[in-house]
Protein backbone atom coordinates (compact mmCIF):
# COMPACT_ATOMS: atom_id res chain seq x y z
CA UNK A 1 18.80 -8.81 8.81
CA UNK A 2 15.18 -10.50 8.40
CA UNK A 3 13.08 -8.79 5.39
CA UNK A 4 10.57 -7.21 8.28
CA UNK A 5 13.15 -5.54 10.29
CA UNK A 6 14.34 -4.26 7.22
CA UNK A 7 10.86 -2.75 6.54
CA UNK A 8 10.45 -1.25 9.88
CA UNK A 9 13.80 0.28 10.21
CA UNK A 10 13.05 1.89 6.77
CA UNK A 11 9.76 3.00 8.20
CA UNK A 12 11.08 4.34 10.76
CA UNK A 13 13.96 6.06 9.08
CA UNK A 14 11.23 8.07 6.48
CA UNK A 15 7.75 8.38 8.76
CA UNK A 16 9.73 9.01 12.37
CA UNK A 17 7.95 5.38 14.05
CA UNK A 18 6.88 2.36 13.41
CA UNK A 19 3.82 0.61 11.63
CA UNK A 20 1.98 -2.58 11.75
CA UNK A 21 3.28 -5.43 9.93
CA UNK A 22 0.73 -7.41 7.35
CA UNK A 23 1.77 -10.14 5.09
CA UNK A 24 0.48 -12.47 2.47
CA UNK A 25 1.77 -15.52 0.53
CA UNK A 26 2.56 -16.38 -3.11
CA UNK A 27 1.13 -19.86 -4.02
CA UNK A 28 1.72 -23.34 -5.92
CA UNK A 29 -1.06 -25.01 -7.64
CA UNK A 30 -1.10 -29.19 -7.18
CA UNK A 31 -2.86 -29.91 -9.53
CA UNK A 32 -6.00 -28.24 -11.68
CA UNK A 33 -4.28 -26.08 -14.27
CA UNK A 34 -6.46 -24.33 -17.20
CA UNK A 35 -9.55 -25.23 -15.37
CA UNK A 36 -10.66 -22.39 -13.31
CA UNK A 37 -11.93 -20.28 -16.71
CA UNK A 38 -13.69 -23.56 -17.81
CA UNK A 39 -15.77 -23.81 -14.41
CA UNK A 40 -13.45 -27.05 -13.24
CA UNK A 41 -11.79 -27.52 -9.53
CA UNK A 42 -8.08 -26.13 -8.79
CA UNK A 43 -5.89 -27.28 -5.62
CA UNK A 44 -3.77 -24.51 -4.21
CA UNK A 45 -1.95 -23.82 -1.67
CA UNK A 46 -0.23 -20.63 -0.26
CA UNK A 47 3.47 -21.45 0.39
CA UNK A 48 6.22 -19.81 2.55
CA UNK A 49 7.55 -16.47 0.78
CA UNK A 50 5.32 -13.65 0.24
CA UNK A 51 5.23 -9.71 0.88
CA UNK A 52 5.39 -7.97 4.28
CA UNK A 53 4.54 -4.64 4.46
CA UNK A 54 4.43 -1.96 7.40
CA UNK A 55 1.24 0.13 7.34
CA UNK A 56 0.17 3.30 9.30
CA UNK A 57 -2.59 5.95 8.92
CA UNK A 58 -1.18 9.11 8.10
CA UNK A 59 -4.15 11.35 8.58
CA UNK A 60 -3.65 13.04 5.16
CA UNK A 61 -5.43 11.89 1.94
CA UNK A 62 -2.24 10.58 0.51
CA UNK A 63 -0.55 6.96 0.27
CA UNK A 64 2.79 7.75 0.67
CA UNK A 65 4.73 4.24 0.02
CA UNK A 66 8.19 2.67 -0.58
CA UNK A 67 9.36 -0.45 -2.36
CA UNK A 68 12.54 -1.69 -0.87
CA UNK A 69 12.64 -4.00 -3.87
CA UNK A 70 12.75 -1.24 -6.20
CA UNK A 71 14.22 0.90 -3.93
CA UNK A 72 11.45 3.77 -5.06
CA UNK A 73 8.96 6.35 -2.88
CA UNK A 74 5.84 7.19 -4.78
CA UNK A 75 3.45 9.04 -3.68
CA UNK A 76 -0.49 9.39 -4.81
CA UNK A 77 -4.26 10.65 -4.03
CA UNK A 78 -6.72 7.93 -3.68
CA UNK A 79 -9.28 9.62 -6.38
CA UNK A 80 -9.69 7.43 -10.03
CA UNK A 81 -7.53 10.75 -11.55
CA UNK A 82 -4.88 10.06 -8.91
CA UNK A 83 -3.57 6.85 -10.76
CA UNK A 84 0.27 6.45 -10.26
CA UNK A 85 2.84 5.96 -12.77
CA UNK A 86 4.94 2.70 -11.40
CA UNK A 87 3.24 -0.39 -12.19
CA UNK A 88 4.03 -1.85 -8.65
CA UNK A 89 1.95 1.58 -7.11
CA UNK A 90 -0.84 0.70 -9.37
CA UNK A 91 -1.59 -2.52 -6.86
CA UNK A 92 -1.55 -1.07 -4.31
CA UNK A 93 -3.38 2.15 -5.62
CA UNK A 94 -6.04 -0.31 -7.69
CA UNK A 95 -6.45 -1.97 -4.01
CA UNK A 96 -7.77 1.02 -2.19
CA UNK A 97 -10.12 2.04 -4.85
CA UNK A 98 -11.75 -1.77 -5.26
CA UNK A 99 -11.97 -1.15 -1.75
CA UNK A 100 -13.82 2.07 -1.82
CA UNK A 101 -15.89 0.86 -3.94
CA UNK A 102 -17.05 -2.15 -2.01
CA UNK A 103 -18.36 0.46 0.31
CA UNK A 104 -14.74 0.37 2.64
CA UNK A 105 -13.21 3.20 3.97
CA UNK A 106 -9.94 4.12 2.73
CA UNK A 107 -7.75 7.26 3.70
CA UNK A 108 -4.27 8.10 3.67
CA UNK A 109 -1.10 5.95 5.39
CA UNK A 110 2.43 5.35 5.07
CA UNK A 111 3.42 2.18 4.11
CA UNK A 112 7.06 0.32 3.09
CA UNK A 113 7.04 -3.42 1.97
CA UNK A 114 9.43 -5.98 0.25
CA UNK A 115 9.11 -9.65 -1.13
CA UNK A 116 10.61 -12.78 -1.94
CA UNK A 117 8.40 -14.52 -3.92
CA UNK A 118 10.83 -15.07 -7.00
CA UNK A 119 9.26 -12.94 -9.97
CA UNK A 120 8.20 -14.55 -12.52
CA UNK A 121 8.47 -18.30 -11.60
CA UNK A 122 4.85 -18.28 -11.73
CA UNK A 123 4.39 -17.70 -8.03
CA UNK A 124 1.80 -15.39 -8.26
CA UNK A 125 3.78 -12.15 -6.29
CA UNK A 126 1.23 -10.07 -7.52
CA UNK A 127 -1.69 -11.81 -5.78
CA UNK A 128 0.99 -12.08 -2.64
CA UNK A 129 0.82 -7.96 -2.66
CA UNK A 130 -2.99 -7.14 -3.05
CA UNK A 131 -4.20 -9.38 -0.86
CA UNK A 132 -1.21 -8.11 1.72
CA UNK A 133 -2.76 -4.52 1.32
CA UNK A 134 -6.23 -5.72 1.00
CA UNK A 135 -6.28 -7.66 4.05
CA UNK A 136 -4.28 -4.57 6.18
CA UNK A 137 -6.35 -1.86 5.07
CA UNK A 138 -9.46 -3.88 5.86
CA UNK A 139 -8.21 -4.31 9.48
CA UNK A 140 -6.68 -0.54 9.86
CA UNK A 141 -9.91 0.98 8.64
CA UNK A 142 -12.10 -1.47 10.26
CA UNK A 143 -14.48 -2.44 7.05
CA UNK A 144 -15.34 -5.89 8.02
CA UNK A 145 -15.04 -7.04 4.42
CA UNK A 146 -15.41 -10.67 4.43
CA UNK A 147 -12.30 -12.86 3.04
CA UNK A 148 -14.38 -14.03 -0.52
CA UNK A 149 -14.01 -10.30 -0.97
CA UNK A 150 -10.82 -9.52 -0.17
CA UNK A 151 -9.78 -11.83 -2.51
CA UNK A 152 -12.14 -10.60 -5.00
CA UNK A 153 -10.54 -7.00 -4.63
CA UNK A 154 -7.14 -8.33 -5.91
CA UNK A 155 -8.86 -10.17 -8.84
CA UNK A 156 -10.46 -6.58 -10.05
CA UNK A 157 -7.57 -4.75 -9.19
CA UNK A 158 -5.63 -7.04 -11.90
CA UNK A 159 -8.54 -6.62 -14.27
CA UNK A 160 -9.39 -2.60 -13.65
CA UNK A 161 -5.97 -1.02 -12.86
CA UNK A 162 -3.23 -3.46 -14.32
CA UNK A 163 -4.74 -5.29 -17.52
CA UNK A 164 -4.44 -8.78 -16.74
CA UNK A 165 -7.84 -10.89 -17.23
CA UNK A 166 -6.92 -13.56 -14.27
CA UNK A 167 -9.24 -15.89 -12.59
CA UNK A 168 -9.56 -16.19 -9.06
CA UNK A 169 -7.32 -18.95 -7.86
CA UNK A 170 -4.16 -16.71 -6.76
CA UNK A 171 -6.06 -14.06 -4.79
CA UNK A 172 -8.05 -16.83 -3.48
CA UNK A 173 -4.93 -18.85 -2.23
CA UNK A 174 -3.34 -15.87 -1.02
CA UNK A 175 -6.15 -14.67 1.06
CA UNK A 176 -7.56 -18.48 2.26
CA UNK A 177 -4.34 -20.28 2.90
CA UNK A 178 -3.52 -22.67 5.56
CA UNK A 179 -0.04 -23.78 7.33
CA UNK A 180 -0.12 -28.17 6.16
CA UNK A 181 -3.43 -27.12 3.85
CA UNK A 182 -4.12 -27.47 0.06
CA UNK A 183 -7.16 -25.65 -0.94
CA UNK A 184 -9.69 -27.25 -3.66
CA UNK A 185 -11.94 -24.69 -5.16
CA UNK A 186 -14.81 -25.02 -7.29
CA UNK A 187 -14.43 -21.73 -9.99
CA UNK A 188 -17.93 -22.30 -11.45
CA UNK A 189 -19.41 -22.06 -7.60
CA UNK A 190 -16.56 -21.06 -5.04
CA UNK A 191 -17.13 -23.84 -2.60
CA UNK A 192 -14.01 -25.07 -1.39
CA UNK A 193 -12.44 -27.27 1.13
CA UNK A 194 -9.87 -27.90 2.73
CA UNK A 195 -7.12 -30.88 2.60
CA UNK A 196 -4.64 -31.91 5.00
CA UNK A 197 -1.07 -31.56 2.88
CA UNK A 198 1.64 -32.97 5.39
CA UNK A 199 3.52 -35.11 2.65
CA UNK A 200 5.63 -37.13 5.84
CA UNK A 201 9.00 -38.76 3.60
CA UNK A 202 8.60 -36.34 0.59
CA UNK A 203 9.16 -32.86 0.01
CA UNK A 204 7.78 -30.58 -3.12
CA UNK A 205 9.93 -28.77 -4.87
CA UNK A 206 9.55 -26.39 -7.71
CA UNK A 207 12.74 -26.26 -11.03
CA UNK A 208 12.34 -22.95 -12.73
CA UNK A 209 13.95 -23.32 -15.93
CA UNK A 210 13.85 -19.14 -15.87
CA UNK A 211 12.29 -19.34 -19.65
CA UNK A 212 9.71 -17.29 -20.49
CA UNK A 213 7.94 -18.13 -23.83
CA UNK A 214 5.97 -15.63 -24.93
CA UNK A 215 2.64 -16.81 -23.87
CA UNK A 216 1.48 -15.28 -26.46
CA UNK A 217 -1.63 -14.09 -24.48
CA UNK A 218 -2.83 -15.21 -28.17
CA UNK A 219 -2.38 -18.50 -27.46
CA UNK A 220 -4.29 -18.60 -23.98
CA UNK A 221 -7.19 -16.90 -25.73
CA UNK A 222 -6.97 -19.06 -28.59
CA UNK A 223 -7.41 -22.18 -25.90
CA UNK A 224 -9.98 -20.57 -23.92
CA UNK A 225 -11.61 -20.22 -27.69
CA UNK A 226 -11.16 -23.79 -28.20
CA UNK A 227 -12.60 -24.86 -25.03
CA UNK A 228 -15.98 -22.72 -25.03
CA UNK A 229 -16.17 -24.24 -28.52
CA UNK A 230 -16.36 -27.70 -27.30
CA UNK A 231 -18.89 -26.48 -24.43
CA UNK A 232 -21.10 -24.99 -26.84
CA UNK A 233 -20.92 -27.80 -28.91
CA UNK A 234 -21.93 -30.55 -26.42
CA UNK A 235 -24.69 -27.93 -24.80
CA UNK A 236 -27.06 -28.53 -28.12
CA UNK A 237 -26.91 -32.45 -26.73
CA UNK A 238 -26.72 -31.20 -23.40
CA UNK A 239 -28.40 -27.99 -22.27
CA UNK A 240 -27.33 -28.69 -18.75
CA UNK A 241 -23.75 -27.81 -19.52
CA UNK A 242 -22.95 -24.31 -18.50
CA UNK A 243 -19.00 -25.10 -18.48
CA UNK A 244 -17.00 -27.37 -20.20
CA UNK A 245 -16.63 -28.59 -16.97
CA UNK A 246 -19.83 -29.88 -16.53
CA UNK A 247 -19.63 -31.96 -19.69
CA UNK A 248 -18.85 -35.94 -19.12
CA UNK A 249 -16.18 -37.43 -21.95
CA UNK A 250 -18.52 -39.63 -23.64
CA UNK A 251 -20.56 -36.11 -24.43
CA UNK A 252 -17.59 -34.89 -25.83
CA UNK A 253 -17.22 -38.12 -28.35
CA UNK A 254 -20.70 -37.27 -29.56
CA UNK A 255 -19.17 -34.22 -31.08
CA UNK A 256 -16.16 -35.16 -32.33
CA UNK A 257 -16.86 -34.99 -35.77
CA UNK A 258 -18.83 -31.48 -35.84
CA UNK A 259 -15.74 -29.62 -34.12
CA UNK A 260 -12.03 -29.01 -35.20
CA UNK A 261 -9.14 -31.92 -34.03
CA UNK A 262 -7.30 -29.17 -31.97
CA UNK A 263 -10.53 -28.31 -30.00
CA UNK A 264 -11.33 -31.54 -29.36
CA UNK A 265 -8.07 -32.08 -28.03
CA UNK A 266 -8.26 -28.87 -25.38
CA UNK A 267 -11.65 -29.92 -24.42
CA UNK A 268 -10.07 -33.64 -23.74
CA UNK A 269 -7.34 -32.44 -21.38
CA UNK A 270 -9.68 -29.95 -19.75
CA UNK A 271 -12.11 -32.97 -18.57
CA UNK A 272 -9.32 -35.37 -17.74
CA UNK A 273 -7.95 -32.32 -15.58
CA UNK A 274 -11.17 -32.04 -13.24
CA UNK A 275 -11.34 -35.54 -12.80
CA UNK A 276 -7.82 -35.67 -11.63
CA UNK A 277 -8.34 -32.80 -9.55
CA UNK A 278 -11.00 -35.07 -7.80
CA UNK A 279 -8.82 -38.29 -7.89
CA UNK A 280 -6.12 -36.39 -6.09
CA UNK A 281 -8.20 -35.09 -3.24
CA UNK A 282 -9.30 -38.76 -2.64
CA UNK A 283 -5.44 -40.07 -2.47
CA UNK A 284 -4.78 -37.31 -0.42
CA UNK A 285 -7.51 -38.36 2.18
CA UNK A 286 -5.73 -41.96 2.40
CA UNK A 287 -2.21 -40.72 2.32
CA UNK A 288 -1.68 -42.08 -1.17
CA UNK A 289 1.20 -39.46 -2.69
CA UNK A 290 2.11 -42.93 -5.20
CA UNK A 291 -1.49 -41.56 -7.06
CA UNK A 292 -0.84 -37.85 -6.59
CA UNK A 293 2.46 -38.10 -7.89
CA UNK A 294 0.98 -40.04 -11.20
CA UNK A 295 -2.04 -37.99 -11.40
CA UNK A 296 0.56 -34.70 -11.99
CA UNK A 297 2.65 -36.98 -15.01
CA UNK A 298 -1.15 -37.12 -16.04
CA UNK A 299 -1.50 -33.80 -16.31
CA UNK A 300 2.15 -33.39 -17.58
CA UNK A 301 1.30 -35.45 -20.40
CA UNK A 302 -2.04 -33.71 -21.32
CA UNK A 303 -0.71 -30.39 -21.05
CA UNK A 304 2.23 -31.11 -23.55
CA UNK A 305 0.70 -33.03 -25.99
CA UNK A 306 -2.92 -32.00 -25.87
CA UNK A 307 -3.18 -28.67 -24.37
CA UNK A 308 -0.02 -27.63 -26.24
CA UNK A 309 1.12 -25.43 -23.51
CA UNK A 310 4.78 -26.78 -22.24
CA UNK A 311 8.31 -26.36 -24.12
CA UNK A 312 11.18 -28.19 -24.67
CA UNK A 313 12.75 -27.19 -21.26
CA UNK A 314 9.97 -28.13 -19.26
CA UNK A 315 9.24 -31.39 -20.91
CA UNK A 316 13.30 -32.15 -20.18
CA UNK A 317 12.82 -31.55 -16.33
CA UNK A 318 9.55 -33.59 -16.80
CA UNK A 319 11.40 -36.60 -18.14
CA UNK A 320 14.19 -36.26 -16.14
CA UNK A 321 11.98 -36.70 -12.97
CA UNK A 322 10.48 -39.41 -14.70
CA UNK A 323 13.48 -41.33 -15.55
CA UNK A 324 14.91 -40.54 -11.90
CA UNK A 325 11.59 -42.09 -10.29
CA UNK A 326 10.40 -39.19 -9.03
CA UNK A 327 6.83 -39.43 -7.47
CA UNK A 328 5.17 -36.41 -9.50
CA UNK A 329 6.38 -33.69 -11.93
CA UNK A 330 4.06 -31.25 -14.16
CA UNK A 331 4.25 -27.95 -15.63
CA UNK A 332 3.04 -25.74 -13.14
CA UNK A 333 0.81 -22.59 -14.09
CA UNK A 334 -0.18 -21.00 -18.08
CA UNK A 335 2.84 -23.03 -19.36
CA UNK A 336 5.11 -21.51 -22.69
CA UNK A 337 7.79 -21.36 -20.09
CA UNK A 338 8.42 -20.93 -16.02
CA UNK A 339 8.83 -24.32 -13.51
CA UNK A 340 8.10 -27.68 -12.91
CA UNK A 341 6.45 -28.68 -10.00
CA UNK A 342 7.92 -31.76 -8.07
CA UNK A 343 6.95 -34.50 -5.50
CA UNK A 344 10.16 -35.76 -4.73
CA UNK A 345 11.15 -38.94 -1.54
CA UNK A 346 13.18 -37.35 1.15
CA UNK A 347 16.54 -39.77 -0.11
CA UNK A 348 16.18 -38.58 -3.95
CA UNK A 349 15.46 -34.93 -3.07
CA UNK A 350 19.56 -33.84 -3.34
CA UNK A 351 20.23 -36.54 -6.00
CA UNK A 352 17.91 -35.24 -8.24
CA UNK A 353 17.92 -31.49 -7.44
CA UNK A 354 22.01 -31.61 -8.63
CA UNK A 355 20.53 -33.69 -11.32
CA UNK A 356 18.23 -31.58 -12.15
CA UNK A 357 20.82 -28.63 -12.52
CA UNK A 358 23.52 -30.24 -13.91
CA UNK A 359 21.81 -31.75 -17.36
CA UNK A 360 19.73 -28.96 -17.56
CA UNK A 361 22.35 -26.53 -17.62
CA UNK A 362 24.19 -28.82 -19.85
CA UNK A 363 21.56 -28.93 -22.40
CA UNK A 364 20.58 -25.54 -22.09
CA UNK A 365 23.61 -23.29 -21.25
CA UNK A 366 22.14 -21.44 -18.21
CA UNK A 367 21.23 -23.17 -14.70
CA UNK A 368 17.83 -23.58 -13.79
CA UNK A 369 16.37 -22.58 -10.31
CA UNK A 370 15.58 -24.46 -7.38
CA UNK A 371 12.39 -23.54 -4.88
CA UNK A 372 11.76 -25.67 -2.03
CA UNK A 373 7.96 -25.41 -1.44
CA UNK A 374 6.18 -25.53 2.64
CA UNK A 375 2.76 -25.17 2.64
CA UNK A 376 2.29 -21.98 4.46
CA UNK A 377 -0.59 -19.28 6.02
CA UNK A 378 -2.67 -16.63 3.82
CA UNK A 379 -3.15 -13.36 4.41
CA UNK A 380 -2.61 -11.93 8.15
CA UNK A 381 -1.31 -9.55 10.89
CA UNK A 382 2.04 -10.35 12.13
């Protein structure tokens, strides 16, 4: 049975009818990783698994909802003191008070939902479920919040109700997507554009080597550290630069000597990255996936060796591609762990999937998993 005829029959089984169907998508990132907090461009996309959810006034001042993935009911007020216990209830819960206090109206309804965006590949399911709810109870209650704040209501719900500091690339993708569309977005100003992604002969696929490193969330700050370090090094040359973004590399040289190796090496990669970001967009716009696919071994590179942020597993997958002449293969997303991210010609795509699997699973002792990636629609009504 398809996941929303699941939903609705268990909507219908616990709130006697049926209720309006909303979904949202996870997302892949092309290229542009560890530059949204330093001001720089990213190049999502929101791909083809996500959440649906069925959603339906109730006329009380209670959400009554039910995770078919969890196979759990909750129910909660939608006062600050009302917080629920289950960490999946808090999104939704942190949605309708970000909501409320954007000046929307928010009362009671049923709702039941499911995913299959694969947890923890990196995916962003999280993003995939606020902006779900955000979008629906924006059209239910008639707010007329516009999109830039619907995803901005998943980005504070993260921050307020469920303790993770993210930027605003997920929510973004997940509320902005477009079937055949990469996204680039400027995180200093929130322009963005979008860019034809129809890669005709090649097909993206993602390896999740299902390791988790701990990320120590010690070692992100400790990067983000390094990087405002640089910035506020080249800003005494350079008062101009708000973001190490805005620096150019030669600025960078000037200081190499006043600031430690290590940050000069974060603030290299960063600069390289938002230049490639650029580079890709252009390749893109002639149909030029030979440059795309070396642009993300670019970033590959920079993010093992200067960032510091891949693992032995992930650099394996990376120089497997390689050696298999594979367009493009990076570490996708914070790094310390999750996929590789793949442009891969039609007439490789099995060889090096099995490939892929096989060594991996030899060298590692458990198999890997394999995501093929479409380039999907954002948040909607079904």
């Amino acid at each position: 049975m398809e996941m929303k005829d699941r939903i609705q029959e268990k909507f219908q089984t616990l709130f006697g009818e049926a209720g309006d169907l909303y979904a949202s998508a996870g997302r892949i990132n092309l290229i542009g990783e560890h530059t949204d907090y330093n001001g720089g461009y990213v190049f999502p996309g929101a791909i083809d698994c996500g959440i649906i959810a069925a959603v339906k006034p109730n006329g009380t001042a209670k959400v009554k909802a039910f995770s078919l993935d969890y196979d759990e009911y909750v129910e909660f007020g939608l006062k600050e003191e009302d917080k629920p216990e289950q960490q999946w209830a808090r999104y939704i819960f942190g949605v309708c008070r970000e909501t409320v206090k954007r000046g929307g109206k928010v009362e009671g309804f049923n709702t039941v939902f499911a995913g299959d965006v694969p947890l923890g590949a990196g995916l962003s399911s999280s993003a995939a479920l606020e902006s779900t709810f955000a979008f629906a109870l924006n059209d239910i209650f008639d707010n007329h919040i516009d999109k830039f704040d619907l995803a901005k209501i998943g980005q504070s719900t993260e921050h307020n109700y469920c303790g993770v500091k993210c930027g605003i690339m997920d929510q973004f993708a997940s509320v902005f997507g477009k079937k055949g569309s990469l996204i680039r977005l400027n995180c200093k100003t929130l322009e963005y554009k979008y860019f034809p992604f129809n890669p005709e002969g090649y097909r993206v696929v993602l390896i999740d080597s299902c390791v988790k490193h701990e990320l120590a969330s010690s070692a992100y700050n400790k990067r983000r550290a390094s990087c405002e370090n640089a910035a506020a090094a080249i800003r005494k040359n350079h008062p101009e630069v708000e973001f190490l973004s805005d620096a150019k590399r030669v600025w960078l040289d000037e200081v190499r000597s006043e600031i430690p190796e290590e940050d000069f090496l974060r603030a290299e990669y960063v600069i390289g990255e938002v230049q490639r970001v650029l580079d890709v967009c252009d390749a893109l716009e002639r149909g030029d996936y030979e440059t795309v696919g070396e642009m993300m071994y670019q970033t590959h590179f920079g993010l093992s060796k200067l960032y510091e942020v891949s693992c032995e597993e992930l650099d394996f997958l990376n120089k497997l591609a390689r050696k298999m002449d594979v367009t493009g293969s990076r570490v996708m997303g914070g790094g310390f762990g999750g996929c590789t991210i793949n442009l891969v010609k039609d007439e490789l795509y099995d060889t090096f999937v099995n490939a892929a699997v096989e060594q991996f699973t030899a060298k590692f002792g458990h198999a890997p998993k394999v995501y093929p990636v479409v380039i999907s629609d954002g948040a909607r009504k079904l």
